[in-house]
C-alpha atoms as a PDB file:
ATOM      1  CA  UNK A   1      91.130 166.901 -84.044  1.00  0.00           C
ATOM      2  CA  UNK A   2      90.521 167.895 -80.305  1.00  0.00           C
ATOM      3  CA  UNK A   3      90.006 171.573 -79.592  1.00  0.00           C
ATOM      4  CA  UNK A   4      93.080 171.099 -77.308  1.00  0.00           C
ATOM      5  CA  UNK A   5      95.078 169.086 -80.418  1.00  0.00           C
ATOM      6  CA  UNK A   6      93.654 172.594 -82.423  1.00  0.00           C
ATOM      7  CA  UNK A   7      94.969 174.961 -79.805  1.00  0.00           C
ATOM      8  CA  UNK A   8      98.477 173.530 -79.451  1.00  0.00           C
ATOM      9  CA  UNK A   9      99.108 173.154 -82.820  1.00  0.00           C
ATOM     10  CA  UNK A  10      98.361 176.650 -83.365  1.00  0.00           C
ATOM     11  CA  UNK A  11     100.646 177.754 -80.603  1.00  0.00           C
ATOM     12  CA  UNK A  12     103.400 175.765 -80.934  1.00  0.00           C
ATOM     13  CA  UNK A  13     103.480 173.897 -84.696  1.00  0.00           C
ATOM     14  CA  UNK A  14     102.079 176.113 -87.276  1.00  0.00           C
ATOM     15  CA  UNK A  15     104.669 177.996 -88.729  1.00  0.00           C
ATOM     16  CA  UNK A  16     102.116 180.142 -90.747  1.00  0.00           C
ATOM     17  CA  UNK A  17     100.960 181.909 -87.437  1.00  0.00           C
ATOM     18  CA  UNK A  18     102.867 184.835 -86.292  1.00  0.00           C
ATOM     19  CA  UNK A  19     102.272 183.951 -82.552  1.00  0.00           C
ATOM     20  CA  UNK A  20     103.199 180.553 -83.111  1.00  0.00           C
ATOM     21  CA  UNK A  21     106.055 178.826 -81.448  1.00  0.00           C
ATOM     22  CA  UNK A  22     107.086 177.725 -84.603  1.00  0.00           C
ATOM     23  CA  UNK A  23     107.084 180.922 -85.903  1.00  0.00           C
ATOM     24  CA  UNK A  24     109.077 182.680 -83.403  1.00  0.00           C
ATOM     25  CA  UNK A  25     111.779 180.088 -83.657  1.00  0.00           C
ATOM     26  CA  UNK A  26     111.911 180.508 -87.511  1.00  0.00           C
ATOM     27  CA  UNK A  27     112.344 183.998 -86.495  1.00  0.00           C
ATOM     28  CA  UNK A  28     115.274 183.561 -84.029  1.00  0.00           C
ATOM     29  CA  UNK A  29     116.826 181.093 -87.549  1.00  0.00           C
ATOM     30  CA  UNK A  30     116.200 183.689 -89.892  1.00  0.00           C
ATOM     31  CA  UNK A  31     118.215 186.176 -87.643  1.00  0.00           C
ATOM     32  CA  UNK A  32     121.179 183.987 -87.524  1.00  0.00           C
ATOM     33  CA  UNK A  33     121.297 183.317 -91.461  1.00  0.00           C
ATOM     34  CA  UNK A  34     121.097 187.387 -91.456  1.00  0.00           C
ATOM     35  CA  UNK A  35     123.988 187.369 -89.223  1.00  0.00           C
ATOM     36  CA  UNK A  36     126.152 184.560 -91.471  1.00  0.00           C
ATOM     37  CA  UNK A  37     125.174 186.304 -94.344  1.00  0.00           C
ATOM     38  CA  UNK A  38     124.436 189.970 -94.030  1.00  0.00           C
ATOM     39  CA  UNK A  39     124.690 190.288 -97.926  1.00  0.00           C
ATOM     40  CA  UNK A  40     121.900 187.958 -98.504  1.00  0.00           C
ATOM     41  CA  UNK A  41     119.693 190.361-100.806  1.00  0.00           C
ATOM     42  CA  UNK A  42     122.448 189.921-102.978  1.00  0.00           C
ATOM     43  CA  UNK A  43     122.944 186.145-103.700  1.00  0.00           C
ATOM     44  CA  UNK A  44     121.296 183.289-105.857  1.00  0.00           C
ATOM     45  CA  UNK A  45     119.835 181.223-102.901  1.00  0.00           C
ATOM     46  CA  UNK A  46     119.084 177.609-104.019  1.00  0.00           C
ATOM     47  CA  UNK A  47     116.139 175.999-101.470  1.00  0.00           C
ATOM     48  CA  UNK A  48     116.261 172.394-101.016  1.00  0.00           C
ATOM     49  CA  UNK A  49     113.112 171.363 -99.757  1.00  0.00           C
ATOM     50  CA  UNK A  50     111.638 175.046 -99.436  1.00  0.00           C
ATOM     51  CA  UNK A  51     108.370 176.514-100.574  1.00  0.00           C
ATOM     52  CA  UNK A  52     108.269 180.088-102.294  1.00  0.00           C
ATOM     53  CA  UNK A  53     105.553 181.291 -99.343  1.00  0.00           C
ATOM     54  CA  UNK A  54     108.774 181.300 -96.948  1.00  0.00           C
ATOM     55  CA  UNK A  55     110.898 183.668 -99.051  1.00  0.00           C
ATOM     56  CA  UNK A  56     107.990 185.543 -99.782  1.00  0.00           C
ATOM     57  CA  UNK A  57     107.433 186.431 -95.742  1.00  0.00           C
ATOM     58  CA  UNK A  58     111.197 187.275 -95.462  1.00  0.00           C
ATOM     59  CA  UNK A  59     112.251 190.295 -93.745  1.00  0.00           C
ATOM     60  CA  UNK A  60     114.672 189.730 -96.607  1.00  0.00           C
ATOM     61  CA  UNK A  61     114.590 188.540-100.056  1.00  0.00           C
ATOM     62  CA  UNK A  62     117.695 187.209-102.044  1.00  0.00           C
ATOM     63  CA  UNK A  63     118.617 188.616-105.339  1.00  0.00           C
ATOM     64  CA  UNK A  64     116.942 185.122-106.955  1.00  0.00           C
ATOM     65  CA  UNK A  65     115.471 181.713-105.554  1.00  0.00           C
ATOM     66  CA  UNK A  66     114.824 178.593-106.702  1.00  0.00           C
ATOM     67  CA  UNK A  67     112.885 176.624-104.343  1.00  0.00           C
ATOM     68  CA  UNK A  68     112.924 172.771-104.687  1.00  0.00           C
ATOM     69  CA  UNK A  69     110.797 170.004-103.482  1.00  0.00           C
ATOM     70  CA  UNK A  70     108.617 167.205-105.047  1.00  0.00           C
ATOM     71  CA  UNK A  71     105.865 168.785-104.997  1.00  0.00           C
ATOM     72  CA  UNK A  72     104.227 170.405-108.216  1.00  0.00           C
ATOM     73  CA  UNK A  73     101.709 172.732-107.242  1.00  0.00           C
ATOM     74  CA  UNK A  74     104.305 176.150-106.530  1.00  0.00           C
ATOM     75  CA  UNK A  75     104.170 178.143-109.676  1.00  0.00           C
ATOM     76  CA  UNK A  76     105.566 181.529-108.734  1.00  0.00           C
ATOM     77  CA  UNK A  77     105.182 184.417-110.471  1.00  0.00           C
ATOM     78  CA  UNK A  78     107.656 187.145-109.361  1.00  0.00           C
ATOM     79  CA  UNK A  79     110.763 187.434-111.391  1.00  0.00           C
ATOM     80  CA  UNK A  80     113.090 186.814-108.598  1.00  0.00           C
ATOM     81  CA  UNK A  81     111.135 183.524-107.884  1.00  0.00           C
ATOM     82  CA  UNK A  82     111.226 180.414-109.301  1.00  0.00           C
ATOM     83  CA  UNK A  83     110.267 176.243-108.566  1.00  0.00           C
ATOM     84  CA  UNK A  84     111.656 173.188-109.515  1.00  0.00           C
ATOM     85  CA  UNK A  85     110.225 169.782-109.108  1.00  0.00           C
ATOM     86  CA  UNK A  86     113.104 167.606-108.523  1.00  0.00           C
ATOM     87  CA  UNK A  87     114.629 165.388-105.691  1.00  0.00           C
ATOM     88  CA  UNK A  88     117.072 167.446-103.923  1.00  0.00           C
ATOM     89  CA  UNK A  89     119.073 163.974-103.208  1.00  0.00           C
ATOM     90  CA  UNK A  90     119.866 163.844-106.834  1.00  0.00           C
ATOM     91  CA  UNK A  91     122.786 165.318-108.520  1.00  0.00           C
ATOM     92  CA  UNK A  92     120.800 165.153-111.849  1.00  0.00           C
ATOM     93  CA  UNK A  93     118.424 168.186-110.117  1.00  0.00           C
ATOM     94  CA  UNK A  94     121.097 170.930-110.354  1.00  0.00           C
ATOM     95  CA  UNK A  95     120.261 170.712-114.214  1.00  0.00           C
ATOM     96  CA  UNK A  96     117.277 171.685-113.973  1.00  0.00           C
ATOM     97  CA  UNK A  97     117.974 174.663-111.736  1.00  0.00           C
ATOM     98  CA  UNK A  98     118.800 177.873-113.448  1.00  0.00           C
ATOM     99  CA  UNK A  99     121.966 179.467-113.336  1.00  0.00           C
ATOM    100  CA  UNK A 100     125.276 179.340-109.999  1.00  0.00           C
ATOM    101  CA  UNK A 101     123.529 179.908-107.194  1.00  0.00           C
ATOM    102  CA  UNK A 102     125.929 181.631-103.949  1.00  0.00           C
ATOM    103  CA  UNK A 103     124.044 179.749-101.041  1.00  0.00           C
ATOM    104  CA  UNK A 104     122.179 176.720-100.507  1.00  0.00           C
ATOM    105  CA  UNK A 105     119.166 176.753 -97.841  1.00  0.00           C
ATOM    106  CA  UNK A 106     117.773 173.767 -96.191  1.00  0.00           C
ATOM    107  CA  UNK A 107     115.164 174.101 -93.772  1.00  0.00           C
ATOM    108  CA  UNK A 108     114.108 170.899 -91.694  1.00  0.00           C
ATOM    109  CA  UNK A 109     114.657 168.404 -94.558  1.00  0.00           C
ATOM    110  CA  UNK A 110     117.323 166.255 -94.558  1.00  0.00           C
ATOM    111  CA  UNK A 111     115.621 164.497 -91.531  1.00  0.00           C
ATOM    112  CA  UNK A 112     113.350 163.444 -94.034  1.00  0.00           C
ATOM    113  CA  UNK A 113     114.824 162.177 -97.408  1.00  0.00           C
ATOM    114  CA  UNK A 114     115.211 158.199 -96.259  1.00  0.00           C
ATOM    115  CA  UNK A 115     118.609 156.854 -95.078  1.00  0.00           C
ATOM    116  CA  UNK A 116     122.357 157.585 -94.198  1.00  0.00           C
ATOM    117  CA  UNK A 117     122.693 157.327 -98.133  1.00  0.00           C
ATOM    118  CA  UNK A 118     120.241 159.208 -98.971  1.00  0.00           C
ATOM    119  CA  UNK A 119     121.548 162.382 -96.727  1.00  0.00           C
ATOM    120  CA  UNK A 120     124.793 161.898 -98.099  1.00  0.00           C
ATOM    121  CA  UNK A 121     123.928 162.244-101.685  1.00  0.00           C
ATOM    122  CA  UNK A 122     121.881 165.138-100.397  1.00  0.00           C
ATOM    123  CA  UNK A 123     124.928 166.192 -98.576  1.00  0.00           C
ATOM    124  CA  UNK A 124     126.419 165.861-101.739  1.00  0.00           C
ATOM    125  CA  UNK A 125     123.897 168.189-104.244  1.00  0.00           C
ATOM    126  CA  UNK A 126     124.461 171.122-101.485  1.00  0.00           C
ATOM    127  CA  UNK A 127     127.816 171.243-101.963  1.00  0.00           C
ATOM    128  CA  UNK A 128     128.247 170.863-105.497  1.00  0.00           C
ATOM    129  CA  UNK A 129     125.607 173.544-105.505  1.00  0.00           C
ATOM    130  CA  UNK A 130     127.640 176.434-103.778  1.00  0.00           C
ATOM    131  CA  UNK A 131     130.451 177.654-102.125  1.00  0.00           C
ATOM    132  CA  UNK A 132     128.084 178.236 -99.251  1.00  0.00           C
ATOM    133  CA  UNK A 133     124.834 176.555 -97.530  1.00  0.00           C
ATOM    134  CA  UNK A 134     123.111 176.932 -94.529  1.00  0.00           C
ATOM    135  CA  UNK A 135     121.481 173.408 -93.557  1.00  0.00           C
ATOM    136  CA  UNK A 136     119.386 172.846 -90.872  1.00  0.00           C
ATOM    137  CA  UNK A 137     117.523 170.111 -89.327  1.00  0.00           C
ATOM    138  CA  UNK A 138     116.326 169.357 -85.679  1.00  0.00           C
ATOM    139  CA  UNK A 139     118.184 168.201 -83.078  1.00  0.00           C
ATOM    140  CA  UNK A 140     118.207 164.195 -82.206  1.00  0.00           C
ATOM    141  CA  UNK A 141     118.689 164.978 -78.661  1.00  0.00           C
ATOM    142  CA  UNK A 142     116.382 167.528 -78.084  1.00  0.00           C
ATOM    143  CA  UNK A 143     113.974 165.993 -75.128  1.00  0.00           C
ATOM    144  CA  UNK A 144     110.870 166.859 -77.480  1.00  0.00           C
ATOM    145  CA  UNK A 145     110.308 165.070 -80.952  1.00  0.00           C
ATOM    146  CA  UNK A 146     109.439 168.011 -82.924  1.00  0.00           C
ATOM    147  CA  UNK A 147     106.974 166.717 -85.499  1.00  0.00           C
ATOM    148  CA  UNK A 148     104.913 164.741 -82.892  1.00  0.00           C
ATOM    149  CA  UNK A 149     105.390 167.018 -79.770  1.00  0.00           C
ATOM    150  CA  UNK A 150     105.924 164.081 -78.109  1.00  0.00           C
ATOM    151  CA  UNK A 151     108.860 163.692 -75.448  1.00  0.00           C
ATOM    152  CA  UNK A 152     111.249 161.088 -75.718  1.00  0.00           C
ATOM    153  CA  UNK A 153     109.246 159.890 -78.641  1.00  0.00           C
ATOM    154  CA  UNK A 154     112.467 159.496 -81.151  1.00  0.00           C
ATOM    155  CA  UNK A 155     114.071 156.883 -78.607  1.00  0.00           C
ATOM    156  CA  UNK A 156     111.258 154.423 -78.531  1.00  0.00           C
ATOM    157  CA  UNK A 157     111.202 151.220 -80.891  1.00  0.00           C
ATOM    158  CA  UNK A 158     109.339 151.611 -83.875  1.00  0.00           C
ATOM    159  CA  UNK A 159     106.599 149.790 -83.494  1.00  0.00           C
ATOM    160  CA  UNK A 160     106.099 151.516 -80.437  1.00  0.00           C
ATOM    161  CA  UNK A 161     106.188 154.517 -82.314  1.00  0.00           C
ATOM    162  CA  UNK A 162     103.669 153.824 -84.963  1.00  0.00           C
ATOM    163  CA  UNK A 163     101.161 152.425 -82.047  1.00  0.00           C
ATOM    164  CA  UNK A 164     100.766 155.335 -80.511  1.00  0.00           C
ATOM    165  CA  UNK A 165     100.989 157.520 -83.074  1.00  0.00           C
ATOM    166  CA  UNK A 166      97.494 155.953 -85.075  1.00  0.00           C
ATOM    167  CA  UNK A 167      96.636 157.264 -80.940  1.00  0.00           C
ATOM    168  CA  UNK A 168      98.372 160.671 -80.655  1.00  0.00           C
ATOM    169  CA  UNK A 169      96.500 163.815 -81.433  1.00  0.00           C
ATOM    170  CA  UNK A 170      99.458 166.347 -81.760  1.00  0.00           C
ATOM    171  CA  UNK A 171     100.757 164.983 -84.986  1.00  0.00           C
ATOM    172  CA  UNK A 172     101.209 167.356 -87.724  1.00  0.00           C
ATOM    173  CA  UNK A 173      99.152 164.826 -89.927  1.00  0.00           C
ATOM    174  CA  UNK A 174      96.477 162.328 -88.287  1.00  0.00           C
ATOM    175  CA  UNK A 175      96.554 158.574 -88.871  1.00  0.00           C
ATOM    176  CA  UNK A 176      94.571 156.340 -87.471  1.00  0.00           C
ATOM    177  CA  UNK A 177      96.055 152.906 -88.428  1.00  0.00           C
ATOM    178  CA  UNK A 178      98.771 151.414 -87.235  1.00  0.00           C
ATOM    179  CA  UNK A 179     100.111 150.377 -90.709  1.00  0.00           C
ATOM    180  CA  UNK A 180      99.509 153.993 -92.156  1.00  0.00           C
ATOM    181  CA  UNK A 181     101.255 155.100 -88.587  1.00  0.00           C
ATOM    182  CA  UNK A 182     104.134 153.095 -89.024  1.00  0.00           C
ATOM    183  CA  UNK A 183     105.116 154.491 -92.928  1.00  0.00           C
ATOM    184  CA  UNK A 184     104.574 157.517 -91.130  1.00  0.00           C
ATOM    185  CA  UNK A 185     107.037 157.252 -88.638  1.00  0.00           C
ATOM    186  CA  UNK A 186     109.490 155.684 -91.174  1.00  0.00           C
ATOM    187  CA  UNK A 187     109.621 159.073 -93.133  1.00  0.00           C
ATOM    188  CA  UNK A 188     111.252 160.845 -90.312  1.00  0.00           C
ATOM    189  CA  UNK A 189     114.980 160.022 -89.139  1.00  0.00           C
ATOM    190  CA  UNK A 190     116.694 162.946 -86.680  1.00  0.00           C
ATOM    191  CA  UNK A 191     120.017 163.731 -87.094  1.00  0.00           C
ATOM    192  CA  UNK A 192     122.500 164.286 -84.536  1.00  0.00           C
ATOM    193  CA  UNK A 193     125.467 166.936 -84.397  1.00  0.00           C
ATOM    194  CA  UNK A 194     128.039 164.030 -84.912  1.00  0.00           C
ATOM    195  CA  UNK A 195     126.380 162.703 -88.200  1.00  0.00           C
ATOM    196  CA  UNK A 196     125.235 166.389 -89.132  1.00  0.00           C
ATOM    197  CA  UNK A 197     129.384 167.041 -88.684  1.00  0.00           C
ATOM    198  CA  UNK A 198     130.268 164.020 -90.767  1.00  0.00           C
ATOM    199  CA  UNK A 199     128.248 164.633 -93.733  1.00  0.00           C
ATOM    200  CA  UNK A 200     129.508 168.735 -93.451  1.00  0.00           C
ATOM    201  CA  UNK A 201     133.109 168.071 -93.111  1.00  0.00           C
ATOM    202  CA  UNK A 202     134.808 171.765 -92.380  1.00  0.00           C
ATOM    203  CA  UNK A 203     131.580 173.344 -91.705  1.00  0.00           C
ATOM    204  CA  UNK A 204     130.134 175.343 -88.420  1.00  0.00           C
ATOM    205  CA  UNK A 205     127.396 173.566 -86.464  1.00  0.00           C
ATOM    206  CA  UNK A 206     125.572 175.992 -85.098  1.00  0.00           C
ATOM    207  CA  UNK A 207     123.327 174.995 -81.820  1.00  0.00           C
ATOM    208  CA  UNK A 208     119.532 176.853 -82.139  1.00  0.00           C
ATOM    209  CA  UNK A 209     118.707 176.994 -78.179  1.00  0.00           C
ATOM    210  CA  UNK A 210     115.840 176.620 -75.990  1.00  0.00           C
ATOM    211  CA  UNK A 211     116.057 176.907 -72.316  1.00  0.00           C
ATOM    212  CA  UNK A 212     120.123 175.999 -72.945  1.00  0.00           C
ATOM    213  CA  UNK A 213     119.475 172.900 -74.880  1.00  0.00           C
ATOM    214  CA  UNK A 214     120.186 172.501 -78.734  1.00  0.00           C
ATOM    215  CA  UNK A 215     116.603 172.739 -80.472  1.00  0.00           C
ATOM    216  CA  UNK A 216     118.285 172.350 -83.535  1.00  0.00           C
ATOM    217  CA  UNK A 217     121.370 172.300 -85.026  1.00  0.00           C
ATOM    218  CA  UNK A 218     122.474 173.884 -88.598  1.00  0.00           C
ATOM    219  CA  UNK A 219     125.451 172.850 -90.932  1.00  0.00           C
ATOM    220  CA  UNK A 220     126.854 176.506 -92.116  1.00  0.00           C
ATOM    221  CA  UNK A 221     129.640 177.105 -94.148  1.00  0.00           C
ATOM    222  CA  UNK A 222     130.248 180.718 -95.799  1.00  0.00           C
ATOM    223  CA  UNK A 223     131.701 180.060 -98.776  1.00  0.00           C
END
């Protein structure tokens, strides 16, 4: 990676960096759910596709979370902590989560879990999972393709895509091939307020703004 690639990922895409765009924005998200659910220290949060490391740098922790993603190596130890590896598109996954759970969070996933199906069954687990959920994902439309920092980049053909992306040095993860650029690319499908609406029926879609246009857009319903 460049020292330019270095430097802009630091600003702008790592959300581990205080400074960092991503960061700030996370902070301006974190606000609203504050605002949508001022009695968050209170409630069983359930985490689709969340990491404990987030709720552990929380102006605010929940009463309990269970964070859960496919990947195995979270094993929290605080009492009000806890991680399940399951696929949150999955109805079978609320099993294995313990207890009713007041909220569901989903940060910048459901962009990610692999077809219209897919996000409705995960469309489906959130809502089974509580009388409340907060999803959000970024916006289709935005001009900028968030995980590339590429503009325009969603709108091009995909082959297009995965060519210069085994070329582009602002993606979060480096390939070089075009094969290995092209499953790549496949993993990621924005979703648009329309669709976001569809699979929320009765819920609020609220618009996360930059310079007046929706960054990203969240599915909120409070329960």
């Amino acid at each position: 990676m460049t020292k330019l690639a270095r430097w802009v990922h630091h600003k702008l895409g790592d959300p581990d960096q205080r400074n960092s765009f991503s960061s700030r924005r996370r902070s301006v998200r974190f606000a609203e759910l504050m605002r949508r659910f001022p009695n968050l220290d209170a409630m069983r949060v359930l985490d689709l596709g969340g990491t404990p490391e987030f709720w552990r740098a929380t102006p605010v922790q929940p009463k309990y979370v269970t964070t859960v993603n496919l990947d195995p190596k979270y094993d929290p130890e605080e009492p009000w902590l806890d991680h399940v590896v399951a696929d949150a598109c999955e109805l079978s996954t609320l099993d294995k989560c313990p207890g009713d759970y007041d909220l569901v969070v989903s940060n910048s996933l459901i962009e990610h879990v692999g077809g219209y199906q897919r996000r409705r069954d995960f469309a489906e687990v959130v809502t089974s999972a509580a009388p409340a959920h907060w999803v959000q994902t970024p916006n289709r439309y935005f001009p900028v393709e968030p995980h590339y920092v590429a503009p325009g980049f969603q709108f091009l053909p995909v082959r297009t895509r995965a060519r210069l992306v085994s070329r582009w040095p602002l993606a979060h993860e480096r390939v070089y091939t075009v094969p290995d650029a092209l499953a790549q690319v496949l993993t990621i499908d924005l979703v648009s307020t329309a669709e976001l609406r569809h699979l929320f029926p009765g819920s609020d879609i609220w618009h996360e703004r930059l310079a007046g246009l929706s960054k990203s857009i969240v599915a909120v319903r409070a329960g």
